[in-house]
Protein backbone atom coordinates (compact mmCIF):
# COMPACT_ATOMS: atom_id res chain seq x y z
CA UNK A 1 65.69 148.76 -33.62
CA UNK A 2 69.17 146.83 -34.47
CA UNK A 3 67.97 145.96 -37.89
CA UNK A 4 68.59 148.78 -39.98
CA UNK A 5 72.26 147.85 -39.29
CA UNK A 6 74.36 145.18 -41.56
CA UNK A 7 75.90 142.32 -39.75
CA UNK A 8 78.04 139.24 -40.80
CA UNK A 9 78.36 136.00 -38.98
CA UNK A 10 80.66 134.94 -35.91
CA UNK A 11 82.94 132.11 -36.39
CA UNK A 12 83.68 130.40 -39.99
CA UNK A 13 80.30 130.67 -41.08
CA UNK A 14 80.38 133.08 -44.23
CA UNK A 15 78.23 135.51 -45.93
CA UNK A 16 76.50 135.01 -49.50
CA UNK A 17 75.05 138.14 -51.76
CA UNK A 18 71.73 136.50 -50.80
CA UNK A 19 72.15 136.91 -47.22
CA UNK A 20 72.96 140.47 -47.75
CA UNK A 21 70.19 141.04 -50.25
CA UNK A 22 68.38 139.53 -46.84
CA UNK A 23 69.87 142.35 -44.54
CA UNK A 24 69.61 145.33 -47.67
CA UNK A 25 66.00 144.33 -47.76
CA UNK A 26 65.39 144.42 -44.09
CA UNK A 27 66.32 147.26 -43.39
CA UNK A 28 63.62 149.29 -45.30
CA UNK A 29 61.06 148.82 -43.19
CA UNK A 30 58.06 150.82 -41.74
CA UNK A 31 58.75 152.08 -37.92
CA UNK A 32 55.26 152.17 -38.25
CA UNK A 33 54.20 149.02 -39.25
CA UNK A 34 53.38 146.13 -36.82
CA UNK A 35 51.69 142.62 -37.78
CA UNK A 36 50.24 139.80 -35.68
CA UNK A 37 53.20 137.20 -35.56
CA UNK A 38 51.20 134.34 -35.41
CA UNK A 39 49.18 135.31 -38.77
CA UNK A 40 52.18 135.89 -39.94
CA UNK A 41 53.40 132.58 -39.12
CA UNK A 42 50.41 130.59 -40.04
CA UNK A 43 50.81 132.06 -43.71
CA UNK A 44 54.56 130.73 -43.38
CA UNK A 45 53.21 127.82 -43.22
CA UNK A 46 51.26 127.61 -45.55
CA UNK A 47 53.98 129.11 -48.10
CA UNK A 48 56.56 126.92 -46.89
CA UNK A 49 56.72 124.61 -50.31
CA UNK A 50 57.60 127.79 -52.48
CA UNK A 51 59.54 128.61 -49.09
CA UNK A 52 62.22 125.89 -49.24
CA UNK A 53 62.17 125.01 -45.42
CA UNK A 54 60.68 121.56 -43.89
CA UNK A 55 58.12 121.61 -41.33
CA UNK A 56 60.37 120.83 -38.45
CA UNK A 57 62.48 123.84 -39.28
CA UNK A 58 58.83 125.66 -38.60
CA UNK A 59 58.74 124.37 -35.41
CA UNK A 60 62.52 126.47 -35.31
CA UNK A 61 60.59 129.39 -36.06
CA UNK A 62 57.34 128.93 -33.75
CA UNK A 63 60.03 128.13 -31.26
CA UNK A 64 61.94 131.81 -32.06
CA UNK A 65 58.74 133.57 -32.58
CA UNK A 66 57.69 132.78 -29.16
CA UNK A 67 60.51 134.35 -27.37
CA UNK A 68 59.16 137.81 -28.89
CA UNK A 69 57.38 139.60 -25.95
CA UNK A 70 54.58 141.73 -27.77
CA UNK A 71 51.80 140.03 -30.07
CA UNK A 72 52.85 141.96 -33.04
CA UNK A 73 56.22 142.69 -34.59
CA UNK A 74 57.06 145.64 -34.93
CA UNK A 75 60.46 148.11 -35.51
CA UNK A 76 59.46 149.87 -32.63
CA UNK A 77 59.50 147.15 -30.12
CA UNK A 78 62.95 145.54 -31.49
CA UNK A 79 63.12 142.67 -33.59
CA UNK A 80 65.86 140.47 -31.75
CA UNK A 81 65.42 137.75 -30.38
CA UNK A 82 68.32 136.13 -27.89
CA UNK A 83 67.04 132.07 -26.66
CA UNK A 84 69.63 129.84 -25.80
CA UNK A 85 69.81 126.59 -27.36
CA UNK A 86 68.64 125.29 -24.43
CA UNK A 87 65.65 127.30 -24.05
CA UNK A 88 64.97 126.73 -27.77
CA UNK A 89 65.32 123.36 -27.92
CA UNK A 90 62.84 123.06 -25.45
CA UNK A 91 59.83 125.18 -26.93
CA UNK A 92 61.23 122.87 -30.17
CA UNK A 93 59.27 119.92 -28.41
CA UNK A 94 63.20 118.80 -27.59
CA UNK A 95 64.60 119.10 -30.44
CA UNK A 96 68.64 117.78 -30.33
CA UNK A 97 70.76 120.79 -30.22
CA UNK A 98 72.95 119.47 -33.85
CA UNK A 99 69.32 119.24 -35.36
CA UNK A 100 68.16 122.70 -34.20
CA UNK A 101 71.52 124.33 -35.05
CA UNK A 102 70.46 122.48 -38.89
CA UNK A 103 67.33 124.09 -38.94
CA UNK A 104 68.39 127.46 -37.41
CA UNK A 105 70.70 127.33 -40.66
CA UNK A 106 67.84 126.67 -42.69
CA UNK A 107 65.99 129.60 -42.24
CA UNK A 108 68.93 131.86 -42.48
CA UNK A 109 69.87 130.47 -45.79
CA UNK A 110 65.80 131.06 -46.66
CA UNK A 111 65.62 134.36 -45.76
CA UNK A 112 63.42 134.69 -43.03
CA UNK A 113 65.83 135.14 -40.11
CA UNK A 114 68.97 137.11 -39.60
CA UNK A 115 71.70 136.12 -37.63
CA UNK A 116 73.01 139.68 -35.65
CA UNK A 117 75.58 138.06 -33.71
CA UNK A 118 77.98 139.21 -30.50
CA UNK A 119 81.68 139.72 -30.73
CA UNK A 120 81.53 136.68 -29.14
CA UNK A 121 79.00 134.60 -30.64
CA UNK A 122 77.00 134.71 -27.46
CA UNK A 123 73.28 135.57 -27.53
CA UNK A 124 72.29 138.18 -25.00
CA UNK A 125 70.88 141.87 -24.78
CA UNK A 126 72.24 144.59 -23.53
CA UNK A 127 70.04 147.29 -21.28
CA UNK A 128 70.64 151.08 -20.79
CA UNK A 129 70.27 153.22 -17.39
CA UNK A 130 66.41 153.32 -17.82
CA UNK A 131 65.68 149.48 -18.33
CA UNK A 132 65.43 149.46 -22.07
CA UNK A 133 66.97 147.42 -24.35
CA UNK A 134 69.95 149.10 -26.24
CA UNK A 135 72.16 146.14 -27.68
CA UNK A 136 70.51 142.85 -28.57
CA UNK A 137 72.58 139.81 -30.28
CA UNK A 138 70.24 136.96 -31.69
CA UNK A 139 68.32 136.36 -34.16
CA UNK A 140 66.57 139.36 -35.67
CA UNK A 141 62.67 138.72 -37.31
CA UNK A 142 62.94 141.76 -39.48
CA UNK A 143 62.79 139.80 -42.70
CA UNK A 144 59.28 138.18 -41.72
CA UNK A 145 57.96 142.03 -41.51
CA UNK A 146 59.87 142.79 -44.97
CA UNK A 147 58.52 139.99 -46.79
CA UNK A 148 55.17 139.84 -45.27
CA UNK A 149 53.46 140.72 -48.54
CA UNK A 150 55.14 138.32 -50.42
CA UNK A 151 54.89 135.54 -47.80
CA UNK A 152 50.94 136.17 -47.35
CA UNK A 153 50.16 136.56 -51.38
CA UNK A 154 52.47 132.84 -51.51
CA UNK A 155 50.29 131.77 -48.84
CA UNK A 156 46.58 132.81 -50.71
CA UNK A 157 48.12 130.79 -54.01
CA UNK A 158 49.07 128.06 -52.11
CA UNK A 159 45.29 127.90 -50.77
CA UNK A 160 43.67 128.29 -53.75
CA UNK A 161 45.98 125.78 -55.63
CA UNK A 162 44.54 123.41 -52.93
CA UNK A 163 41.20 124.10 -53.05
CA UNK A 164 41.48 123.37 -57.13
CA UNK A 165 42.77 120.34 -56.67
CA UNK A 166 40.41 119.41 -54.75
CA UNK A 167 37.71 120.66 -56.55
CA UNK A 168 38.87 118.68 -59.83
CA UNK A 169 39.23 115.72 -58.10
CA UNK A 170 35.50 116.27 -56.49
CA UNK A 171 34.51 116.43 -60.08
CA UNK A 172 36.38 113.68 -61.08
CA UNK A 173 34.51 111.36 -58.35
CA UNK A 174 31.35 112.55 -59.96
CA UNK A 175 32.53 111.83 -62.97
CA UNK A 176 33.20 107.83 -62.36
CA UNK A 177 30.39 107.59 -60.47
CA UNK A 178 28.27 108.83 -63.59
CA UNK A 179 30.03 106.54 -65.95
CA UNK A 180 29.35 103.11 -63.58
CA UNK A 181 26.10 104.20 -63.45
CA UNK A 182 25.56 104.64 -67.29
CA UNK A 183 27.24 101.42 -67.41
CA UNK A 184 25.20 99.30 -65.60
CA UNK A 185 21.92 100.52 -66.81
CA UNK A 186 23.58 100.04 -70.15
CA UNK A 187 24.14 96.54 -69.37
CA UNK A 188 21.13 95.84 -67.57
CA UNK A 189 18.93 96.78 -70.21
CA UNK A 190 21.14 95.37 -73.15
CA UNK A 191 20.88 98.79 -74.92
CA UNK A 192 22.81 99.35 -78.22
CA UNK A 193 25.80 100.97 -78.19
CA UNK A 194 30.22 99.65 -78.28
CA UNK A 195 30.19 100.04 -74.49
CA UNK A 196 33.43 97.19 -74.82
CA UNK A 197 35.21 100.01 -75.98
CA UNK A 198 33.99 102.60 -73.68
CA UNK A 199 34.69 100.44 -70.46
CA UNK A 200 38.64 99.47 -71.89
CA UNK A 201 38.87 103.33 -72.12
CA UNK A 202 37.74 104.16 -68.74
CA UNK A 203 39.63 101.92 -67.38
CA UNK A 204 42.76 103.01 -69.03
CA UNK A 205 42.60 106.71 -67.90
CA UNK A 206 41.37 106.02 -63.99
CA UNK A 207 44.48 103.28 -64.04
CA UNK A 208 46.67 106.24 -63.83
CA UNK A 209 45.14 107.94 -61.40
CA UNK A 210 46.76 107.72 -57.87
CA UNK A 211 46.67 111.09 -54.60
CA UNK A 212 49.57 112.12 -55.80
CA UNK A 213 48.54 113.60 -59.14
CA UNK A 214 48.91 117.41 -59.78
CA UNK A 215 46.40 119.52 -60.94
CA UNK A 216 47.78 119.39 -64.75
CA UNK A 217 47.35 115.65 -65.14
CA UNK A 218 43.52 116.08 -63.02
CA UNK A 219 42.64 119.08 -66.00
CA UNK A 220 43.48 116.59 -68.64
CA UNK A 221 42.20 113.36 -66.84
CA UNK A 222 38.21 115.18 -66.03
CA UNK A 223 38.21 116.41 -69.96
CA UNK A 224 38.35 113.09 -70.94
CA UNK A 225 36.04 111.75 -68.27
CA UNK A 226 33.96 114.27 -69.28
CA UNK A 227 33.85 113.29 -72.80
CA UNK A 228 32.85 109.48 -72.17
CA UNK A 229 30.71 110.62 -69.83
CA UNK A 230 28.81 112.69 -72.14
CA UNK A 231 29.23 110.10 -74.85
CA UNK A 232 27.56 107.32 -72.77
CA UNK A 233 24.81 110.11 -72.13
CA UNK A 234 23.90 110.62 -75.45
CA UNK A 235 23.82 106.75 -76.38
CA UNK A 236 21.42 106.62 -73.35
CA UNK A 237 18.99 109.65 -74.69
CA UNK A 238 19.32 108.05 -78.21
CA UNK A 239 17.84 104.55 -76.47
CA UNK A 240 15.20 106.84 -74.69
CA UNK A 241 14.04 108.44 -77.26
CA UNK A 242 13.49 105.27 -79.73
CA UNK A 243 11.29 103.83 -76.56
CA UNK A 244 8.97 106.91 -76.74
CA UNK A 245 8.83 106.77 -80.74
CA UNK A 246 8.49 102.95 -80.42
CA UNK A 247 5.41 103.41 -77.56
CA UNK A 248 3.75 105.82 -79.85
CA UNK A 249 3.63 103.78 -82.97
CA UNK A 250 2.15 100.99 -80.65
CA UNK A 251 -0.23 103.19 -79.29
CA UNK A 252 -1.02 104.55 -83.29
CA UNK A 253 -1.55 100.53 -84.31
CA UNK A 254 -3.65 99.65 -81.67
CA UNK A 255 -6.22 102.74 -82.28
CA UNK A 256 -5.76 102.05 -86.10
CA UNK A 257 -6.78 98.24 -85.07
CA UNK A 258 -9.62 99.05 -82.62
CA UNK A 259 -11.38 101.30 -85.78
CA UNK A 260 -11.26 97.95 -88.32
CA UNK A 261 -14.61 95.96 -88.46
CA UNK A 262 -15.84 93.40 -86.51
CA UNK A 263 -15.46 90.74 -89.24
CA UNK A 264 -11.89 91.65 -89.81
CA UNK A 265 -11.42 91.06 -86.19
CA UNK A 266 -13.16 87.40 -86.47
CA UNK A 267 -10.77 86.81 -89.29
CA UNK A 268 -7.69 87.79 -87.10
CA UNK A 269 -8.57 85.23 -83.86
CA UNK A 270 -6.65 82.41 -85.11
CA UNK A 271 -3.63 84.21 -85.87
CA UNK A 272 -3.89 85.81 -82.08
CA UNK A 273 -4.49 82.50 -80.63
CA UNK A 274 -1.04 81.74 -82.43
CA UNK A 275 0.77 84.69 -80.99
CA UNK A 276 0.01 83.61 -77.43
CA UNK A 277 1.17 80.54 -77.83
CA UNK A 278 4.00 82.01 -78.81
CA UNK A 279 4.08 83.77 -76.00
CA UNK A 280 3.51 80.84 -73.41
CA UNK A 281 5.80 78.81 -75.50
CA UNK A 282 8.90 81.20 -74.82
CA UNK A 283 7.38 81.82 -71.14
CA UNK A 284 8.20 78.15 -70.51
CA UNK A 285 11.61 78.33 -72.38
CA UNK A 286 12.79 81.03 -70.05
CA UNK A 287 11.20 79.40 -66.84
CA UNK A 288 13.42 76.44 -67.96
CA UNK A 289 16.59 78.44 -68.31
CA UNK A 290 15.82 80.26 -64.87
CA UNK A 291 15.21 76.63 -63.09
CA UNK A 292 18.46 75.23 -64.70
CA UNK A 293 20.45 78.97 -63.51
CA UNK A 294 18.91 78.27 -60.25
CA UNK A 295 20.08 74.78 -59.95
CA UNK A 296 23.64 75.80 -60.96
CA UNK A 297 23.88 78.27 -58.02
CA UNK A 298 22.64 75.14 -55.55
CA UNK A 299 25.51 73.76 -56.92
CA UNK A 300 27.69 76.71 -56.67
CA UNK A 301 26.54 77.25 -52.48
CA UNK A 302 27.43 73.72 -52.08
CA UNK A 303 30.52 73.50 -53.21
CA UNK A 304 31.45 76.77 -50.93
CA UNK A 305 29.76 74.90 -47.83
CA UNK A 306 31.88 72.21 -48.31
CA UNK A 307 35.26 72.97 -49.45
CA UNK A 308 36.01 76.54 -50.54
CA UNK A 309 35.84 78.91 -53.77
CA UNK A 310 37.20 78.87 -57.02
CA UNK A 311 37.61 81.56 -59.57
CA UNK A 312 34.75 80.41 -61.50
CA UNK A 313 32.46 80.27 -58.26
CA UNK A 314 33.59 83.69 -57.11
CA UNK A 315 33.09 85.55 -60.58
CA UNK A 316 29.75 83.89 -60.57
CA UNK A 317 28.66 85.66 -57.64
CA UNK A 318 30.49 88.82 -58.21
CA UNK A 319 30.53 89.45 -62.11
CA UNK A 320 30.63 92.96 -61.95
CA UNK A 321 34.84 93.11 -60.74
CA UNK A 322 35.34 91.20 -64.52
CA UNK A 323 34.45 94.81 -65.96
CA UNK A 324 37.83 96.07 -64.69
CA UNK A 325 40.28 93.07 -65.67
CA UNK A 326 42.45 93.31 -68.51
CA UNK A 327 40.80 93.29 -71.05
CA UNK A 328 37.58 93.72 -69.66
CA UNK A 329 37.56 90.02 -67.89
CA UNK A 330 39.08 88.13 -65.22
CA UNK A 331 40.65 84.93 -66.60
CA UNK A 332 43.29 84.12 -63.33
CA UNK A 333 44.02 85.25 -60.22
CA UNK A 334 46.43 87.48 -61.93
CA UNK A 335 43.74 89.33 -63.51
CA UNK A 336 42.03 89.10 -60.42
CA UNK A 337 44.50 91.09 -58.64
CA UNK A 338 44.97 93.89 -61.68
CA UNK A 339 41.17 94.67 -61.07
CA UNK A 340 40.92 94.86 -57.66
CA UNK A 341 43.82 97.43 -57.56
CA UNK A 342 41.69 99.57 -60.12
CA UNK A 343 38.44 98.96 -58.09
CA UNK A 344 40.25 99.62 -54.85
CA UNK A 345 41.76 102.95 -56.17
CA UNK A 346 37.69 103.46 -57.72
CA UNK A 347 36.58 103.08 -54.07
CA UNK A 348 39.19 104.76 -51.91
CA UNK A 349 40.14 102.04 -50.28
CA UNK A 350 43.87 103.35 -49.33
CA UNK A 351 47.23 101.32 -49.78
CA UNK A 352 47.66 100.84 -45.96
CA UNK A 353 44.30 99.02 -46.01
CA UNK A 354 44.76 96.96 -48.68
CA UNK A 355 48.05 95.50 -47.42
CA UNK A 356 46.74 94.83 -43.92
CA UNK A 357 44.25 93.12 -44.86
CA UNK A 358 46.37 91.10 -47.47
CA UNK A 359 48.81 90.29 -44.77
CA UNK A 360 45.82 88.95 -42.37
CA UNK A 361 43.96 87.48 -44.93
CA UNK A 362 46.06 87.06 -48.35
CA UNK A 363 46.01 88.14 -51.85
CA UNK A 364 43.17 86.14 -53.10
CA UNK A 365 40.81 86.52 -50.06
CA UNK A 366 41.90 90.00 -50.40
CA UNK A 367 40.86 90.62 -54.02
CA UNK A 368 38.10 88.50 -53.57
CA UNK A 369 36.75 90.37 -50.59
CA UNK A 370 36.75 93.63 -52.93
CA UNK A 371 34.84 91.98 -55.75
CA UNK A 372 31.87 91.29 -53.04
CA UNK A 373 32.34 95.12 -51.55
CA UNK A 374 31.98 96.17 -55.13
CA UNK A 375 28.70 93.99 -55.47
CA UNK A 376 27.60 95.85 -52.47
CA UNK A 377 29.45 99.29 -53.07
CA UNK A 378 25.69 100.67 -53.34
CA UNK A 379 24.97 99.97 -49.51
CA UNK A 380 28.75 100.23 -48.39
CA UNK A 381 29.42 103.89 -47.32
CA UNK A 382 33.23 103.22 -46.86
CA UNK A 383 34.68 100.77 -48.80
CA UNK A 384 38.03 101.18 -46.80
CA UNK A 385 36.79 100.94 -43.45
CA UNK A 386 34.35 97.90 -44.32
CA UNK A 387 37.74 96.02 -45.13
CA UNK A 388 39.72 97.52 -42.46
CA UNK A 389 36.64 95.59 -40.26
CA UNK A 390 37.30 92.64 -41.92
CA UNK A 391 40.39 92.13 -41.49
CA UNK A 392 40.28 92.95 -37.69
CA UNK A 393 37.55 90.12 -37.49
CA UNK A 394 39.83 87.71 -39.57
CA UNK A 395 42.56 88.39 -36.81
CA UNK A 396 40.27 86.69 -34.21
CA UNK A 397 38.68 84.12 -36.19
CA UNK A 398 35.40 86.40 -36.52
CA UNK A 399 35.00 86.35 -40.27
CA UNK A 400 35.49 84.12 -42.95
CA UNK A 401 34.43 84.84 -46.86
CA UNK A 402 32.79 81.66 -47.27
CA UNK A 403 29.56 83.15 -46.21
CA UNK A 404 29.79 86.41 -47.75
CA UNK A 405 30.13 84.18 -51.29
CA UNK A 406 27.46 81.93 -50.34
CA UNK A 407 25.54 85.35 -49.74
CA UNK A 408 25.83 86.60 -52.66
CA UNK A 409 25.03 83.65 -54.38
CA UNK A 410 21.87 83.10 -52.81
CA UNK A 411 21.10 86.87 -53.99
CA UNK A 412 21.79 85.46 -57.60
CA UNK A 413 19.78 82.46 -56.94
CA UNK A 414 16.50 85.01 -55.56
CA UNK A 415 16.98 87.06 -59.09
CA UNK A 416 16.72 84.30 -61.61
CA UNK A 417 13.94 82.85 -59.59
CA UNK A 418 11.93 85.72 -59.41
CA UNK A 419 11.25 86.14 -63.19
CA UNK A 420 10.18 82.37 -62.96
CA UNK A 421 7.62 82.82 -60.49
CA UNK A 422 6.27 85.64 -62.61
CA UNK A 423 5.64 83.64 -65.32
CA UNK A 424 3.92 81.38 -64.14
């Protein structure tokens, strides 16, 4: 009803080809056909960035779309609307009447409103002898019926270009979280391999990762991932599979030596005895080093008691942040800072967190806070809000670092010491 029929604007507003193309368009439509509006309008939304329109000129067309009587739009039940600014502005959450005129312009010039206006330029219907709407002058929804295909197949890309994203950057978590791994049982158990090189590289390509990057730059960013990751892999089967070949030969030399003669085993005793004097002689050695490490941490916790931390006292209780400096170390508080922004972005900790806590706190409380939550990322379920907590205790005097360092250090003091113990 009303919208098979062309219209142009009241007033100095003109008319474009596209507008037309709007009105040609609209008027080919189904009597028959009827849709839910609200569907219709949640797939609006979620095609509005191939749409061209802003969210608050969707709150324009919630606003217009609630003025429509039935629950679905149809040709047969008219497809003018006539609100009043007034009225509009108020279902527009009070929208100023300049900035809903804006919007109302907005979806005109997007195609998914017409303007059928009055001689006058008024808004208002006009009814016949039996109650029925003949004449209505508004805004007609025709063009959300006529473009409902394309507006709902925009709306299923839009979803599914979501839902990739988010599955790449799922797989890019598991991804980092495969290489630190690898990493520290690299480092732990000193196995072979140029893991220098393989660190400066991941840090290079997670550097450039921030929540805005587009699906593009996530495909390219998980291949590579993918490749270290698998690199680092096969380094780590390599070392597993010389410790079985290694075990077995053992295991061959000691059946070989448990089949040689008694004499030969006489003859042998002295050059045993040797061996375990060997052994207790490098037994002591390393009790010696772990006593000395020990008695450089005492040391270390006093010095935090007393005064306060240094670089060198805070990278000797959290060593693991110096894997994500420059360079692969921390030399200055500089380099300080360039790691914890890649370890922050590592554990999610968002921008708005960071820079409360670095106005409560400062920069190199605030850096040094995230080397200890990276030393305790393993137990930490979120990074961000474990500093957001922080910093609200900081604001009332509730938390200072001092004993988070000396923590940590006394953890470092408790793992040299225990290999001491064991040997002796």
């Amino acid at each position: 009803m009303n919208s098979d029929n062309l219209t142009t604007p009241f007033g100095r507003r003109g008319v474009s080809i596209g507008l037309l193309a709007t009105q040609f368009a609209s008027r080919n439509i189904d009597p028959a056909r009827s849709i839910d509006k609200w569907k219709l309008f949640r797939a609006t939304c979620e095609a509005r960035p191939h749409l061209g329109i802003s969210d608050r000129s969707l709150a324009v067309l919630n606003a217009l779309i609630s003025f429509y009587p039935k629950a679905e739009l149809s040709e047969e039940n008219g497809l003018v609307v006539f609100p009043s600014n007034q009225q509009l502005s108020l279902r527009a959450h009070g929208m100023p009447e300049q900035t809903l005129r804006r919007h109302l312009a907005a979806l005109v010039q997007a195609g998914l409103i017409i303007r059928k206006d009055s001689p006058n330029g008024k808004r208002y219907a006009r009814k016949d002898r039996s109650g029925g709407i003949s004449d209505a002058y508004g805004f007609s929804l025709a063009p959300l019926i006529s473009r409902a295909d394309e507006i709902q197949s925009i709306a299923e890309k839009v979803v599914e270009e979501r839902l990739h994203l988010q599955r790449l950057r799922e797989k890019i978590t598991l991804c980092r979280r495969d290489i630190v791994k690898f990493g520290e049982i690299a480092i732990e158990d000193q196995i072979k391999g140029d893991w220098d090189r393989i660190r400066n590289r991941y840090v290079t390509l997670i550097s450039s990762l921030d929540r805005k990057s587009k699906a593009p730059f996530l495909e390219l960013l998980l291949a590579d991932l993918s490749k270290l990751r698998a690199e680092m892999a096969n380094q780590l089967e390599k070392h597993v599979e010389s410790q079985k070949i290694s075990a077995n030969a053992y295991q061959n030399e000691r059946l070989i030596q448990s089949s040689e003669s008694e004499s030969l085993i006489e003859d042998e005793q002295p050059a045993a005895k040797n061996e375990v004097s060997n052994v207790e002689l490098a037994a002591t050695n390393q009790a010696s080093k772990t006593v000395s490490a020990v008695r450089n941490s005492e040391k270390d916790l006093e010095a935090v008691s007393k005064a306060g931390f240094d670089l060198a006292t805070l990278l000797k209780a959290c060593p693991e942040i110096t894997l994500y400096g420059p360079g692969g170390a921390v030399r200055d508080w500089n380099d300080l800072k360039h790691a914890g922004n890649v370890v922050k972005s590592m554990l999610s900790i968002s921008q708005s967190a960071y820079d409360e806590a670095e106005q409560a706190m400062g920069t190199q409380n605030t850096n040094a806070i995230i080397a200890c939550i990276l030393e305790k990322s393993d137990v930490i379920q979120s990074a961000g809000g474990y500093l957001r907590t922080l910093t609200e205790k900081s604001k009332t005097m509730q938390f200072s670092i001092k004993p988070m360092l000396m923590a940590l250090l006394r953890a470092r003091m408790t793992s040299h010491l225990s290999p001491a113990r064991s040997l002796c």
